[in-house]
Structures are given as structure tokens and as C-alpha cells.
C-alpha atoms as a PDB file:
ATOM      1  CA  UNK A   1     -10.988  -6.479   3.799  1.00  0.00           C
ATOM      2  CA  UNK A   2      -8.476  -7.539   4.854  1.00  0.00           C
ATOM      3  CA  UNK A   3      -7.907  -9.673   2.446  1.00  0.00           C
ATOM      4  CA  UNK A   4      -6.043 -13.542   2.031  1.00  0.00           C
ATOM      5  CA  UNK A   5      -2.875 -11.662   2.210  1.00  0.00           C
ATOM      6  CA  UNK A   6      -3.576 -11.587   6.025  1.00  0.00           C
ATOM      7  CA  UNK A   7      -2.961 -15.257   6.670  1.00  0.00           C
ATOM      8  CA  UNK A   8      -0.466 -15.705   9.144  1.00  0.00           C
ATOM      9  CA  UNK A   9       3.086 -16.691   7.837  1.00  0.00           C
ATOM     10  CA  UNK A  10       6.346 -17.601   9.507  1.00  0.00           C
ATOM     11  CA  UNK A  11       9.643 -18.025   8.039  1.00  0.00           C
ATOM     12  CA  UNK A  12      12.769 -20.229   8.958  1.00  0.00           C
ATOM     13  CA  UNK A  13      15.871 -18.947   8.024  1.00  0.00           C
ATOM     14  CA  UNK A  14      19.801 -20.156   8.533  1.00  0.00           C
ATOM     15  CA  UNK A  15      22.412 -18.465   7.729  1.00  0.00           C
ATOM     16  CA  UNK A  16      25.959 -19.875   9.009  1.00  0.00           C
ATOM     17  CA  UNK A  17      27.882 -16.647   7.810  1.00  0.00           C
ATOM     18  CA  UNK A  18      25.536 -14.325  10.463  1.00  0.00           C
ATOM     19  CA  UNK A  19      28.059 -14.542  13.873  1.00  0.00           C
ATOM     20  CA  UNK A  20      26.565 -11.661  15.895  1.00  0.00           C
ATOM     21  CA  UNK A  21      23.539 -10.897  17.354  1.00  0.00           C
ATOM     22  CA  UNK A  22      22.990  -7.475  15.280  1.00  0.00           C
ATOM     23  CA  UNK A  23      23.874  -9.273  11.689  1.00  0.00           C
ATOM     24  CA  UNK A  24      20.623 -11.847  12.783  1.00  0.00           C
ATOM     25  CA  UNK A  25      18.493  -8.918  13.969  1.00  0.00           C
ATOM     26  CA  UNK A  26      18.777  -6.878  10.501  1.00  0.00           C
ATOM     27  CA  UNK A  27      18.592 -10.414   8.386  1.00  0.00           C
ATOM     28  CA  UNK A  28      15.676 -10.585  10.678  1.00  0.00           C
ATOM     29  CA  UNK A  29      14.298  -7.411  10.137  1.00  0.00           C
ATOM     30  CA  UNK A  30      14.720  -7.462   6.191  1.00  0.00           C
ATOM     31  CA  UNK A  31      13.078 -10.668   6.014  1.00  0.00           C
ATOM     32  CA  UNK A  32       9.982  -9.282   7.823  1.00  0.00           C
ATOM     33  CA  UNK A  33       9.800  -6.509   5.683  1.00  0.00           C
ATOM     34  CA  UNK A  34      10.038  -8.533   2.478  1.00  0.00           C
ATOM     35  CA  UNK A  35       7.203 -10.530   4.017  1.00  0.00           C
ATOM     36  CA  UNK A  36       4.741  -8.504   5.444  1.00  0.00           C
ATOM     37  CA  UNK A  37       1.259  -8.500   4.563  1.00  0.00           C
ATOM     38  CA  UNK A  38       0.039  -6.260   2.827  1.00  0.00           C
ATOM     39  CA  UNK A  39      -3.857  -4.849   2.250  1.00  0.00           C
ATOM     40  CA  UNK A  40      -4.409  -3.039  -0.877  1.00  0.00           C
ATOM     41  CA  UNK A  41      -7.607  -2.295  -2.525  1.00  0.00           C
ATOM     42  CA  UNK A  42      -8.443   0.227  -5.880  1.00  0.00           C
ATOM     43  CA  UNK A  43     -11.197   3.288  -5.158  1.00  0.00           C
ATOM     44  CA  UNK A  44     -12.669   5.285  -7.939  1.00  0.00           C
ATOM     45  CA  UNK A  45     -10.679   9.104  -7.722  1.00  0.00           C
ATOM     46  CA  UNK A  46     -13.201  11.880  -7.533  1.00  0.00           C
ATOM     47  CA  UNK A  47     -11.837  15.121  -8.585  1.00  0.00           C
ATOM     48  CA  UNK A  48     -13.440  18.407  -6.795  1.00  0.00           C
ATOM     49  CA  UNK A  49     -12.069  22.036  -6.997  1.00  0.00           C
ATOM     50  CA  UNK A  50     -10.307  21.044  -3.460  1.00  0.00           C
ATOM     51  CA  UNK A  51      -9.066  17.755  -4.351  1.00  0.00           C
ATOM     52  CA  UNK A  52      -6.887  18.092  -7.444  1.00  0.00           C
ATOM     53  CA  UNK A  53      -4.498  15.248  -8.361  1.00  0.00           C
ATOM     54  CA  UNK A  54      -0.923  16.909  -9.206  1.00  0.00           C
ATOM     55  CA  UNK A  55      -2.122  20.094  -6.942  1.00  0.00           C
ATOM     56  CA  UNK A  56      -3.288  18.304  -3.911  1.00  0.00           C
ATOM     57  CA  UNK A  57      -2.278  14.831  -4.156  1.00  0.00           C
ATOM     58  CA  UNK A  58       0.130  12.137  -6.240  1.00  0.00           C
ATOM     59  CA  UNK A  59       1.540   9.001  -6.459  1.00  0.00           C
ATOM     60  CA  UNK A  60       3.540   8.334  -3.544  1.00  0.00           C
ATOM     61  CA  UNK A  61       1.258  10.172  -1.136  1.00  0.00           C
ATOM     62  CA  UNK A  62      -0.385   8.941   2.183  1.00  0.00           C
ATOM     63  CA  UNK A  63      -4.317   9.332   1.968  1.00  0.00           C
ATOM     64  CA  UNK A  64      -6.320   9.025   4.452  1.00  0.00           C
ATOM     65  CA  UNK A  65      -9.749   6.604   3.088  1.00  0.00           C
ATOM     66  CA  UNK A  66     -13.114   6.553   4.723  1.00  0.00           C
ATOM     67  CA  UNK A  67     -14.497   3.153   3.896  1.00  0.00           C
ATOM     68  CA  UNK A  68     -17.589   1.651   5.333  1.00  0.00           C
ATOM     69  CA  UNK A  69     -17.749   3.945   8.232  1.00  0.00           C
ATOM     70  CA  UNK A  70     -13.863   3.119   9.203  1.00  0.00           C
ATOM     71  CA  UNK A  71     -10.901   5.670   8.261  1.00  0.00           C
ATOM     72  CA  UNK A  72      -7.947   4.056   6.823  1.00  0.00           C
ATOM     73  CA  UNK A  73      -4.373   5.524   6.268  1.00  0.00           C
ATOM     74  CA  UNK A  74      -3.087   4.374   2.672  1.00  0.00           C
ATOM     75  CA  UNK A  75      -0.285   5.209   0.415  1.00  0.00           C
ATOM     76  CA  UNK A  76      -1.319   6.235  -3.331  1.00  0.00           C
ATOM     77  CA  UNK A  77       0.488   3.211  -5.243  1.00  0.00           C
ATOM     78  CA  UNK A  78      -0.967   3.521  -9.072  1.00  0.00           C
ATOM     79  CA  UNK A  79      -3.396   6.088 -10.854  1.00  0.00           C
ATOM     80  CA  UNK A  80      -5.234   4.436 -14.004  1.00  0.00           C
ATOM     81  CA  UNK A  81      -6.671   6.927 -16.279  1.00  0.00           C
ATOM     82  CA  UNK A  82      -8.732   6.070 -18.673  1.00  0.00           C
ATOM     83  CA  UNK A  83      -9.981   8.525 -21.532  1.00  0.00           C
ATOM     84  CA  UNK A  84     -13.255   7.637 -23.507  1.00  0.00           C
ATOM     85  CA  UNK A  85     -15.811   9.336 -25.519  1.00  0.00           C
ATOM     86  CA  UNK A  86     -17.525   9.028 -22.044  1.00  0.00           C
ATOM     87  CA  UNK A  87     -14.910  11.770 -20.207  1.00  0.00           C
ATOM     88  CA  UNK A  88     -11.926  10.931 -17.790  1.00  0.00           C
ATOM     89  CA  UNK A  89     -12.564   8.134 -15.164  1.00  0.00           C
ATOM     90  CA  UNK A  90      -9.790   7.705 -12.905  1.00  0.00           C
ATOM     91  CA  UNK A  91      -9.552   4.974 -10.300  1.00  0.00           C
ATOM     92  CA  UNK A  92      -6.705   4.454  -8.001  1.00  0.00           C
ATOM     93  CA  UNK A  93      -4.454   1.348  -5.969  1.00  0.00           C
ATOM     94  CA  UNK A  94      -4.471   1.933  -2.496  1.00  0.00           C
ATOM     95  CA  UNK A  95      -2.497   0.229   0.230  1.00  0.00           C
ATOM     96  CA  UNK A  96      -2.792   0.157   3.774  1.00  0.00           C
ATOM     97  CA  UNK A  97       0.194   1.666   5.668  1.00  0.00           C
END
């Protein structure tokens, strides 16, 4: 953390039909969207009475992650649930936001 995603990347990009400044600032701004890095990492989810997934938190929903002493502000991308003989063990994709 963080991971080879982080390496530094720059892009050069032409476009002839762009003839003001704001057309090249949004082409400019899409392109650095499409190409940000991005740091993403999976947790085990831990159920409590307090901490309910459907009641107090889902997909789509901005966590915030203690990790290693550091707090960390990360969007809920995927839930996997798996369902054995074991119980429920759910573990989740995080990514940094």
C-alpha cells in the first residue's frame, strides 16, 4: 500500500478537432479521470449488531478503514459472500477515494 498502480504516468494527447481552450480542458479532464490511479485492497467484513450490511452499509458506500494505525476513506466496490458448512464469511473490495 499503495500499490504499482501508483507509478507515475503521463499522457500525450492531439486532437485537431479541439479549437478552444474549454474543449482541451474537459478532453483534459476526462483523460485524467480515465487515468487516475487507483488503490484498492479487499478486508474481511465483520458483522456486529451495529454494523449490519443492507441496514448500515452497501455497495456504493464510502467507509471509512483503519489499517495499520492509519484511517483511510474508501468506497465499498464488491461484497463476496461465501456460504459453507463453515457459516457466512464475507470479505469486501475496497478503494481509496
Amino acid at each position: 500500500f499503495p500499490s504499482h498502480d501508483s507509478i507515475r504516468k503521463e499522457i500525450f494527447y492531439t486532437n485537431p478537432q479541439l479549437t478552444t481552450q474549454a474543449q482541451v480542458d474537459a478532453a483534459a479532464l476526462t483523460l485524467t479521470r480515465a487515468n487516475r490511479a487507483t488503490f484498492s485492497f479487499s478486508a474481511a467484513l465483520i458483522q456486529t449488531p451495529q454494523f449490519v450490511r443492507g441496514v448500515n452499509y452497501n455497495v456504493g458506500d464510502i467507509l471509512t478503514v483503519e489499517f495499520n494505525g492509519t484511517q483511510y476513506t474508501t468506497r465499498l466496490d464488491v461484497i463476496d459472500v461465501s456460504i459453507t458448512g463453515a457459516g457466512v464469511v464475507e470479505r469486501a473490495e475496497l478503494r481509496l477515494v
